[in-house]
C-alpha atoms as a PDB file:
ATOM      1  CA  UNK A   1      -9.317 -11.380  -6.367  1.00  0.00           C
ATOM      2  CA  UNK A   2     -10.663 -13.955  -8.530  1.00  0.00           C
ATOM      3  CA  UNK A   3     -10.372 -12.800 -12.188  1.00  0.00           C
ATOM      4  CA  UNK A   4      -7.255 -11.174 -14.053  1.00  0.00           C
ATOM      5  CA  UNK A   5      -6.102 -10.271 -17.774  1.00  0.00           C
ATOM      6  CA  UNK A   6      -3.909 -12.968 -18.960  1.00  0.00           C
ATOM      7  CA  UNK A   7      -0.552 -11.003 -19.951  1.00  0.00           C
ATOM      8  CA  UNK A   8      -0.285 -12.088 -23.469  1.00  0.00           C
ATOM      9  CA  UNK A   9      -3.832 -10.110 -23.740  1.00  0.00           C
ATOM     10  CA  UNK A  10      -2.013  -7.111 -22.604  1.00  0.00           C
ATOM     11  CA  UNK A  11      -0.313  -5.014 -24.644  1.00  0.00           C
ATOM     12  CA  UNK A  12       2.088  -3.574 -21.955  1.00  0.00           C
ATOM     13  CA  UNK A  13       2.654  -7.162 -19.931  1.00  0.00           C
ATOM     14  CA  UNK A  14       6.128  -6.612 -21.297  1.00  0.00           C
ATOM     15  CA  UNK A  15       6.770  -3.574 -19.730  1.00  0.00           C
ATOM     16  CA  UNK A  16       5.428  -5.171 -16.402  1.00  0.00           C
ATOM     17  CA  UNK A  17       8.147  -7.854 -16.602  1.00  0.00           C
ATOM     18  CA  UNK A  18      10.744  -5.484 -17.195  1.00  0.00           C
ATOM     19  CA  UNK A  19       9.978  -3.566 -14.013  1.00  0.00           C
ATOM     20  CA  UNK A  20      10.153  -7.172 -12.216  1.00  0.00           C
ATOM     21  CA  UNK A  21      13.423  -8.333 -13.819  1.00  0.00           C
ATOM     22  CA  UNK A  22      14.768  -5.235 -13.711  1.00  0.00           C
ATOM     23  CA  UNK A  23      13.679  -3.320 -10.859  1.00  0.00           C
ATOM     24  CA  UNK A  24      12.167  -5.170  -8.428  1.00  0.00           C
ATOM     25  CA  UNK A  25      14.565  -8.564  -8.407  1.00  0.00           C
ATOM     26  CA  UNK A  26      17.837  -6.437  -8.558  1.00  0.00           C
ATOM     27  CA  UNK A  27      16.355  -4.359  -5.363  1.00  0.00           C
ATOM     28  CA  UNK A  28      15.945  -7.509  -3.213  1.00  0.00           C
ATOM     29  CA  UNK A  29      12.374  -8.656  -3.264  1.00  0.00           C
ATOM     30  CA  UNK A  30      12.833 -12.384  -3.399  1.00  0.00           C
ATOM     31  CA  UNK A  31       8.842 -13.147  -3.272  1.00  0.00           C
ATOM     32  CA  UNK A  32       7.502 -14.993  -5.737  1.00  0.00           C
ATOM     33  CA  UNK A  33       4.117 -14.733  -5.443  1.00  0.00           C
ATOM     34  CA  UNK A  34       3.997 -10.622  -4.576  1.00  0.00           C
ATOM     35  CA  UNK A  35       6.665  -9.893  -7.678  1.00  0.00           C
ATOM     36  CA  UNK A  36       3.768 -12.537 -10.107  1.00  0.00           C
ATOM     37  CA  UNK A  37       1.312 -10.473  -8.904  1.00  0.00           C
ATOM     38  CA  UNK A  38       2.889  -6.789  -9.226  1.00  0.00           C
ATOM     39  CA  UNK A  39       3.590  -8.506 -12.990  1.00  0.00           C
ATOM     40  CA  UNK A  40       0.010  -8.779 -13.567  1.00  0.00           C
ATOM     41  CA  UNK A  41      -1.414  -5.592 -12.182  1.00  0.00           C
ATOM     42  CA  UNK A  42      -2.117  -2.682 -14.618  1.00  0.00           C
ATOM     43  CA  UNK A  43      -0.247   0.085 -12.874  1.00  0.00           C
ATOM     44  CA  UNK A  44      -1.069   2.601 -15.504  1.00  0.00           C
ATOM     45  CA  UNK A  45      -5.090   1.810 -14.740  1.00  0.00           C
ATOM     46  CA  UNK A  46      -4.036   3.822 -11.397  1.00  0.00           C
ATOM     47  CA  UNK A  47      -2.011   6.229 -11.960  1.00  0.00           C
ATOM     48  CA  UNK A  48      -2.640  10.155 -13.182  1.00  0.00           C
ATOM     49  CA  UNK A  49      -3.493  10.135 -17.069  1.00  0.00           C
ATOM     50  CA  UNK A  50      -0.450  12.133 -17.786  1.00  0.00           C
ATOM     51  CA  UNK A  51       2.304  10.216 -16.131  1.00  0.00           C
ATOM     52  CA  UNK A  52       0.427   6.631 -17.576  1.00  0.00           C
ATOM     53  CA  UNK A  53       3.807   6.610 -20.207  1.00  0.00           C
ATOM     54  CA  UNK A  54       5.969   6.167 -17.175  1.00  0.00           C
ATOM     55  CA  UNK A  55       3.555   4.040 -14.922  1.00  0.00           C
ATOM     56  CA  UNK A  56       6.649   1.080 -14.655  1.00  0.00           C
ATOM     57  CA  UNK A  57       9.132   4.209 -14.056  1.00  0.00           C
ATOM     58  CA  UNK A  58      11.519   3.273 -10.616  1.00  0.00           C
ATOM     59  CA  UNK A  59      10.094   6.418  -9.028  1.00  0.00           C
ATOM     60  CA  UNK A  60       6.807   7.792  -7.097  1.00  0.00           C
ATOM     61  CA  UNK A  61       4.111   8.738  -9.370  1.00  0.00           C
ATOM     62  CA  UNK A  62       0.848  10.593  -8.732  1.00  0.00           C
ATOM     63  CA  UNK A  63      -2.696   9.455  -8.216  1.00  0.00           C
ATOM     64  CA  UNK A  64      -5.372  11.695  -8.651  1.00  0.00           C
ATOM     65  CA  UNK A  65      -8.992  11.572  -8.653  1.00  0.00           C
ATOM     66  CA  UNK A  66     -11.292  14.733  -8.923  1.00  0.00           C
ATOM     67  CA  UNK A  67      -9.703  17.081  -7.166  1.00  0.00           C
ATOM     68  CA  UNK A  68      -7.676  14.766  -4.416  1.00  0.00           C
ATOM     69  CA  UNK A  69      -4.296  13.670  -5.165  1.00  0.00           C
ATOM     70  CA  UNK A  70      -2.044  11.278  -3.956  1.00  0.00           C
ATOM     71  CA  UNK A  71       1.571  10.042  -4.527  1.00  0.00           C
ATOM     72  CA  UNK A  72       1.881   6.010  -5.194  1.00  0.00           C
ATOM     73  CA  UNK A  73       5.207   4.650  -3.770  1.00  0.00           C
ATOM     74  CA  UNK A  74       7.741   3.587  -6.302  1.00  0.00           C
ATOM     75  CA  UNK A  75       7.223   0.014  -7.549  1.00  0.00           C
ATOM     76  CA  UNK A  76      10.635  -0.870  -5.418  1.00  0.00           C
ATOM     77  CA  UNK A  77       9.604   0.449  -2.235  1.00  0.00           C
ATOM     78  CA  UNK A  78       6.124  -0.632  -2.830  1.00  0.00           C
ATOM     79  CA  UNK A  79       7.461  -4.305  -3.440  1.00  0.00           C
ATOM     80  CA  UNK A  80       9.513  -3.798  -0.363  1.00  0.00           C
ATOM     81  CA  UNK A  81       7.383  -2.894   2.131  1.00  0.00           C
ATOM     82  CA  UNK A  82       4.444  -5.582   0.491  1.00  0.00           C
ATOM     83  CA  UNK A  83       7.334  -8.392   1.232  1.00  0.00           C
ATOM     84  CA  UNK A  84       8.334  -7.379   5.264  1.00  0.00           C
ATOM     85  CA  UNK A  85       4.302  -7.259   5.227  1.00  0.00           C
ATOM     86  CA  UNK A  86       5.123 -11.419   4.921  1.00  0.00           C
ATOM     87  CA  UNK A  87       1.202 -11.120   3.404  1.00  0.00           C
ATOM     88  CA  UNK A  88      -0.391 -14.837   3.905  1.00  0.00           C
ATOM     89  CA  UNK A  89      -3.749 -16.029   1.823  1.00  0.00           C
ATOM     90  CA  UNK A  90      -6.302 -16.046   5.383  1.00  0.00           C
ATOM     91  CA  UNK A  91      -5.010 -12.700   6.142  1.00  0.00           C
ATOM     92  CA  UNK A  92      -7.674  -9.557   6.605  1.00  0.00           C
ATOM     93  CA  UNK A  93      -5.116  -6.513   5.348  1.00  0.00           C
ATOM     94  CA  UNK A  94      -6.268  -2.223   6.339  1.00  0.00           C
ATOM     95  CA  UNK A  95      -4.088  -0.645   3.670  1.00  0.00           C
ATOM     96  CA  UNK A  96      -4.152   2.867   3.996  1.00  0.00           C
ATOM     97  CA  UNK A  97      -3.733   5.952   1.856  1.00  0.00           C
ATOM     98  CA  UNK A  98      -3.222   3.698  -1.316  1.00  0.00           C
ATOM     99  CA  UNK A  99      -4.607   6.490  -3.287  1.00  0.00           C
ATOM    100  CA  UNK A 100      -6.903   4.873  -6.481  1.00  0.00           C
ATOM    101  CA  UNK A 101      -6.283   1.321  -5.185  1.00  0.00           C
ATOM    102  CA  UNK A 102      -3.173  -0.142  -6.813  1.00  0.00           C
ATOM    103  CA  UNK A 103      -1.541  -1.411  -3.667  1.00  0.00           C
ATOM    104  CA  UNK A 104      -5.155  -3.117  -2.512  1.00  0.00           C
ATOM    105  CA  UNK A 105      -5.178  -4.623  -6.154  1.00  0.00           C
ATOM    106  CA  UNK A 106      -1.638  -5.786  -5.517  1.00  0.00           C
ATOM    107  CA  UNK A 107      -2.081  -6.867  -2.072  1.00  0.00           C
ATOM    108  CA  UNK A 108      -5.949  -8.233  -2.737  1.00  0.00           C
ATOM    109  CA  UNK A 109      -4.291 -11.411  -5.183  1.00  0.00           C
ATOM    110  CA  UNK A 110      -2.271 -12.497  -2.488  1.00  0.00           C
ATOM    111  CA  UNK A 111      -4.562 -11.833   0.755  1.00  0.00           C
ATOM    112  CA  UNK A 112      -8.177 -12.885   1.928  1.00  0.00           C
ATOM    113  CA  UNK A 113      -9.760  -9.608   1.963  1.00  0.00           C
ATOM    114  CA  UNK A 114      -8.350  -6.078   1.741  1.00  0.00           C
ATOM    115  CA  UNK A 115      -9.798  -2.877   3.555  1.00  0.00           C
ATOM    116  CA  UNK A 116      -8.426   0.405   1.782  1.00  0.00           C
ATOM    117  CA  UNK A 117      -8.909   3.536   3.942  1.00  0.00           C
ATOM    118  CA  UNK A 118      -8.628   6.894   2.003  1.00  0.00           C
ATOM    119  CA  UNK A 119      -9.940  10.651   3.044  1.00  0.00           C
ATOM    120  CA  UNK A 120     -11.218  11.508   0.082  1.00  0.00           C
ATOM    121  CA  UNK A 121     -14.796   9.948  -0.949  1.00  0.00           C
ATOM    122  CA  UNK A 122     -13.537  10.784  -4.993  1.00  0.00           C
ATOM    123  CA  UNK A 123     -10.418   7.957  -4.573  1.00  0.00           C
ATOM    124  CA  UNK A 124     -12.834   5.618  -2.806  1.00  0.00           C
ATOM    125  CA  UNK A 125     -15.272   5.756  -5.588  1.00  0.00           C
ATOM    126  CA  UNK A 126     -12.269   5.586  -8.354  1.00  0.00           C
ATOM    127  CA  UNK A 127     -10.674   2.659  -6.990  1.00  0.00           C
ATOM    128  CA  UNK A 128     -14.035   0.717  -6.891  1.00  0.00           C
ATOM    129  CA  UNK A 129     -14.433   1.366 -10.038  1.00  0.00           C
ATOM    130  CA  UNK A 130     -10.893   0.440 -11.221  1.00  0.00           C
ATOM    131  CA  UNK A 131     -11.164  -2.703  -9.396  1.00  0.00           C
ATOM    132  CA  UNK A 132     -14.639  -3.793 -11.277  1.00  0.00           C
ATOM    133  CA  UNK A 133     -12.905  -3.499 -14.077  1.00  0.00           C
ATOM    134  CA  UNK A 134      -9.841  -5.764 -13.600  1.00  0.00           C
ATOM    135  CA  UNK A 135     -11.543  -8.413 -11.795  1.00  0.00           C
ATOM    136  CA  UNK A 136     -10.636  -7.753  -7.995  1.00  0.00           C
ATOM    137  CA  UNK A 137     -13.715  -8.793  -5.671  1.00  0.00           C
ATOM    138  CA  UNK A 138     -12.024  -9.069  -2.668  1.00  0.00           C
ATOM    139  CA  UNK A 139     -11.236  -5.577  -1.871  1.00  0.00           C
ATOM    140  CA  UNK A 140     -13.443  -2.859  -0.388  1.00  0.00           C
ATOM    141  CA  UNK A 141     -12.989   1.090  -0.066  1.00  0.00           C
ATOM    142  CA  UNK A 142     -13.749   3.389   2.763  1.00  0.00           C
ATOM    143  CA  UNK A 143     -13.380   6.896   3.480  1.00  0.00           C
ATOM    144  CA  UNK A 144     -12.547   8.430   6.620  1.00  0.00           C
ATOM    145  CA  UNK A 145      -9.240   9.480   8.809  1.00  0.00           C
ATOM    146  CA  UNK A 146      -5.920   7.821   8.053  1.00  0.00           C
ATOM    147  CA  UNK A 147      -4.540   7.863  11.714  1.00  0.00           C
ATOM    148  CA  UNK A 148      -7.642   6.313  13.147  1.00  0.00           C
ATOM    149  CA  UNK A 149      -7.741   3.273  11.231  1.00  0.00           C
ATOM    150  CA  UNK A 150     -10.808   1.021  10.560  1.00  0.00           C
ATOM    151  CA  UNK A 151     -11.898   0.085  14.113  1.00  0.00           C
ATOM    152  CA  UNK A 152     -15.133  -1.171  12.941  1.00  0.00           C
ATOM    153  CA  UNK A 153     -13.553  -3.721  10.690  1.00  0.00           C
ATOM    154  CA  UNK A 154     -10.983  -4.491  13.132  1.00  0.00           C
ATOM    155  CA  UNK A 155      -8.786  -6.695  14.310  1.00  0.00           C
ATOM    156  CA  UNK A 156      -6.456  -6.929  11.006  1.00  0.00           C
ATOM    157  CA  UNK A 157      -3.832  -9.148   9.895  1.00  0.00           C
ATOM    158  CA  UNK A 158      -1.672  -6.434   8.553  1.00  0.00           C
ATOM    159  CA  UNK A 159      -2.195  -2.400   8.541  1.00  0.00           C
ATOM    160  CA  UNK A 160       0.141  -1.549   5.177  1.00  0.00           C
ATOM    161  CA  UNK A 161       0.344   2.393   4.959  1.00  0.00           C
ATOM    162  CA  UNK A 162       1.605   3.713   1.730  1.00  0.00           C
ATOM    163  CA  UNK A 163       3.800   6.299   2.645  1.00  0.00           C
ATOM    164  CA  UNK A 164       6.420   8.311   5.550  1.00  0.00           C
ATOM    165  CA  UNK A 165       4.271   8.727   9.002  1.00  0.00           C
ATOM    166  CA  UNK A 166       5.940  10.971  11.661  1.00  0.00           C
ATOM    167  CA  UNK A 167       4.384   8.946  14.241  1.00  0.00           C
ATOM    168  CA  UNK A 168       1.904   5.385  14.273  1.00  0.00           C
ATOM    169  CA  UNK A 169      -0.996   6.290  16.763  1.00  0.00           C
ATOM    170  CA  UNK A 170      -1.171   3.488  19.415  1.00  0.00           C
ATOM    171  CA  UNK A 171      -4.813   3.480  18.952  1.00  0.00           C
ATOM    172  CA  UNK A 172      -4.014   1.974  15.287  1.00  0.00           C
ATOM    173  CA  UNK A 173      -1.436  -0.966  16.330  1.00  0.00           C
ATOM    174  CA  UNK A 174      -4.349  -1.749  18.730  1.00  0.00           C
ATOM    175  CA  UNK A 175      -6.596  -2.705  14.927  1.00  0.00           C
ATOM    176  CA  UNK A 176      -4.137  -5.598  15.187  1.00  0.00           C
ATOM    177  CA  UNK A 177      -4.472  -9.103  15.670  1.00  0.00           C
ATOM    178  CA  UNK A 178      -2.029 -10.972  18.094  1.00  0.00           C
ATOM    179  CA  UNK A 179       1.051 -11.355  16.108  1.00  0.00           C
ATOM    180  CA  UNK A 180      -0.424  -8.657  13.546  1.00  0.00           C
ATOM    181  CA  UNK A 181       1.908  -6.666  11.613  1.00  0.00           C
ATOM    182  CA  UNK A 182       2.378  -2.680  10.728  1.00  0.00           C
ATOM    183  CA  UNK A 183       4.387  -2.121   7.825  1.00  0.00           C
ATOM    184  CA  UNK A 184       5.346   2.153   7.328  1.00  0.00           C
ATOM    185  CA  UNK A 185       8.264   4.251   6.574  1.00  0.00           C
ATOM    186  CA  UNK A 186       9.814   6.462   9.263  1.00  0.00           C
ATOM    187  CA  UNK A 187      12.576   8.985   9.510  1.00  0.00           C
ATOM    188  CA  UNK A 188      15.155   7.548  12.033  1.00  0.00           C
ATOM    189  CA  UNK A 189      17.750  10.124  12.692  1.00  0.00           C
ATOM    190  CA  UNK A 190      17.260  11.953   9.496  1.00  0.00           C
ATOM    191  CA  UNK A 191      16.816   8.682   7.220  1.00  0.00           C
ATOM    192  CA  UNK A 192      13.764   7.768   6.077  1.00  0.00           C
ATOM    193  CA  UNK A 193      13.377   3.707   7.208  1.00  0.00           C
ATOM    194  CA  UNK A 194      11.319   1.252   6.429  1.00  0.00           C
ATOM    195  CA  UNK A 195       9.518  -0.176   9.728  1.00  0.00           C
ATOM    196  CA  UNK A 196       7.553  -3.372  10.836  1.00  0.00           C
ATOM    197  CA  UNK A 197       5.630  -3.093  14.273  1.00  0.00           C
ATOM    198  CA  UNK A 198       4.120  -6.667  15.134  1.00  0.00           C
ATOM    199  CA  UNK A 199       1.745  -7.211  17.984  1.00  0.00           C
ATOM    200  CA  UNK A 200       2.583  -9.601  21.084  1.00  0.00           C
ATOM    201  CA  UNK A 201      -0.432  -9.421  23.279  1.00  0.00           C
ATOM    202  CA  UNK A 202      -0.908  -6.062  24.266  1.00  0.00           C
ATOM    203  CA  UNK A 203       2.922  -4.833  23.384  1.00  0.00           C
ATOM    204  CA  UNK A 204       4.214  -3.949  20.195  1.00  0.00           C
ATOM    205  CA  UNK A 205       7.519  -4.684  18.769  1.00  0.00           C
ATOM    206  CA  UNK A 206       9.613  -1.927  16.245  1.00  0.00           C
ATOM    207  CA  UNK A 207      11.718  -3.073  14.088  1.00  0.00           C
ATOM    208  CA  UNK A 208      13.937  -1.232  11.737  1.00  0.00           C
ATOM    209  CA  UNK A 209      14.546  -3.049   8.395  1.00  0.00           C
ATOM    210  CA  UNK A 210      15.895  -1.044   5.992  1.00  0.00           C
ATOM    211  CA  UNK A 211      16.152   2.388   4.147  1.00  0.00           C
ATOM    212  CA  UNK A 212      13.799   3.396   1.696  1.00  0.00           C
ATOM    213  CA  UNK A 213      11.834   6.375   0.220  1.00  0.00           C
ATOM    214  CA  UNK A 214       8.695   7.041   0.555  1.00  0.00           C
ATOM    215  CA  UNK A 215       5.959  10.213   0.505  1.00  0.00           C
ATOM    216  CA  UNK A 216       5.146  11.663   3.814  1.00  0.00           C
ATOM    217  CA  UNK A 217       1.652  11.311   5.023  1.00  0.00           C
ATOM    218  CA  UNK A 218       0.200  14.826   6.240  1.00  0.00           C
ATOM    219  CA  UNK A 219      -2.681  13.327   8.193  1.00  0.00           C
ATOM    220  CA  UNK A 220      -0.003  11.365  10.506  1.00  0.00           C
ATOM    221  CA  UNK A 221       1.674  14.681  11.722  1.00  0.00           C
ATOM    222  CA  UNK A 222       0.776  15.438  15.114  1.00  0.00           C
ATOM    223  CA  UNK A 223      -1.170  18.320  16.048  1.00  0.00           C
ATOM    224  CA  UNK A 224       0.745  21.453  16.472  1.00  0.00           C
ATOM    225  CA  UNK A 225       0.398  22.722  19.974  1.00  0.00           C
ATOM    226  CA  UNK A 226      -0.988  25.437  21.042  1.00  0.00           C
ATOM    227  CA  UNK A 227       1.497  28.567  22.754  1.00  0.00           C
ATOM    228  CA  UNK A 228       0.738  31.244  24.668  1.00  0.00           C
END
């Protein structure tokens, strides 16, 4: 990301800070550089025209384009998740189900390049778009499966998935680089959790960090089985 609105040219940069200083600083995120950057993304550019009132809301919001919708993560848990991420300026980042591309326009100011993998051509197209428009150049869109990744475009620094997964698909920890980190949200014994899988040489380390909320992921549900 090269270019982006100065926030005294925007006439809701205000609002943006508020969510900072009172959201996302109160609920832990200590990163400077992420919580500068959520300040200076357009959040309302992203999400569904009818909700754009509420866009710095502390809750989930939805993301539609054409006839696919998605649900963003609140800004908290979005900030959250961004921060375990520990997102460096070299890294290569597959950030998945992001919906119209806030979280790759989020992520894209603080990373080398960002991959966003969505199932729906309609988001791919919308977030390009979006992007053009506020000056990120460093972020791409693809469509295809969530659960399988990016393979093509792998190894990754970081695979950020926006949202609850019932399971994380070896095949996709194995789009990591050595030392690469996968950031999700997982129920753990009813809870939904916030989880950071990092890579060492062909094992893969869970961690449990926290609890957090987040929108479950249908594509990550395993297939049901069939019974006789």
């Amino acid at each position: 990301m090269k270019a982006m609105p100065h926030l005294e040219d925007d006439p809701v940069s205000q609002t943006r800070l508020n969510m900072v200083e009172g959201q996302l600083k109160p609920g832990g995120v200590r990163d400077y550089a992420l919580t500068k950057m959520i300040g200076t993304v357009s959040r309302e550019a992203f999400v569904a025209s009818d909700v754009r009132a509420v866009a710095y809301a502390d809750c989930e919001l939805p993301s539609q384009a054409g006839d696919a919708r998605r649900v963003l993560l609140s800004p908290l848990a979005f900030a959250r998740l961004a921060e375990l991420a520990e997102l460096r300026a070299d890294d290569v980042v597959l950030d998945i189900a992001g919906g119209s591309g806030y979280s790759a326009a989020v992520i894209a100011g603080l990373v080398n390049t960002v991959i966003a993998l969505e199932d729906d051509e309609a988001f791919c197209e919308k977030a390009g778009t979006i992007w053009q428009e506020i000056g990120v150049d460093n972020a791409v869109a693809v469509q295809g499966p969530l659960a399988e990744g990016q393979a093509k475009q792998a190894p990754f620094n970081v695979i950020f998935i926006n949202g609850c997964v019932a399971d994380v698909p070896r095949d996709l920890l194995g789009q990591l680089v050595d030392a690469g980190r996968l950031v999700c949200v997982q129920e753990v014994d009813g809870t939904q959790k916030a989880i950071i899988y990092t890579r060492i040489g062909d094992s893969f380390a869970r961690r449990i960090a926290f609890d957090i909320c987040a929108p479950e992921l249908e594509s990550f549900k395993p297939a049901p089985k069939f019974e006789f």
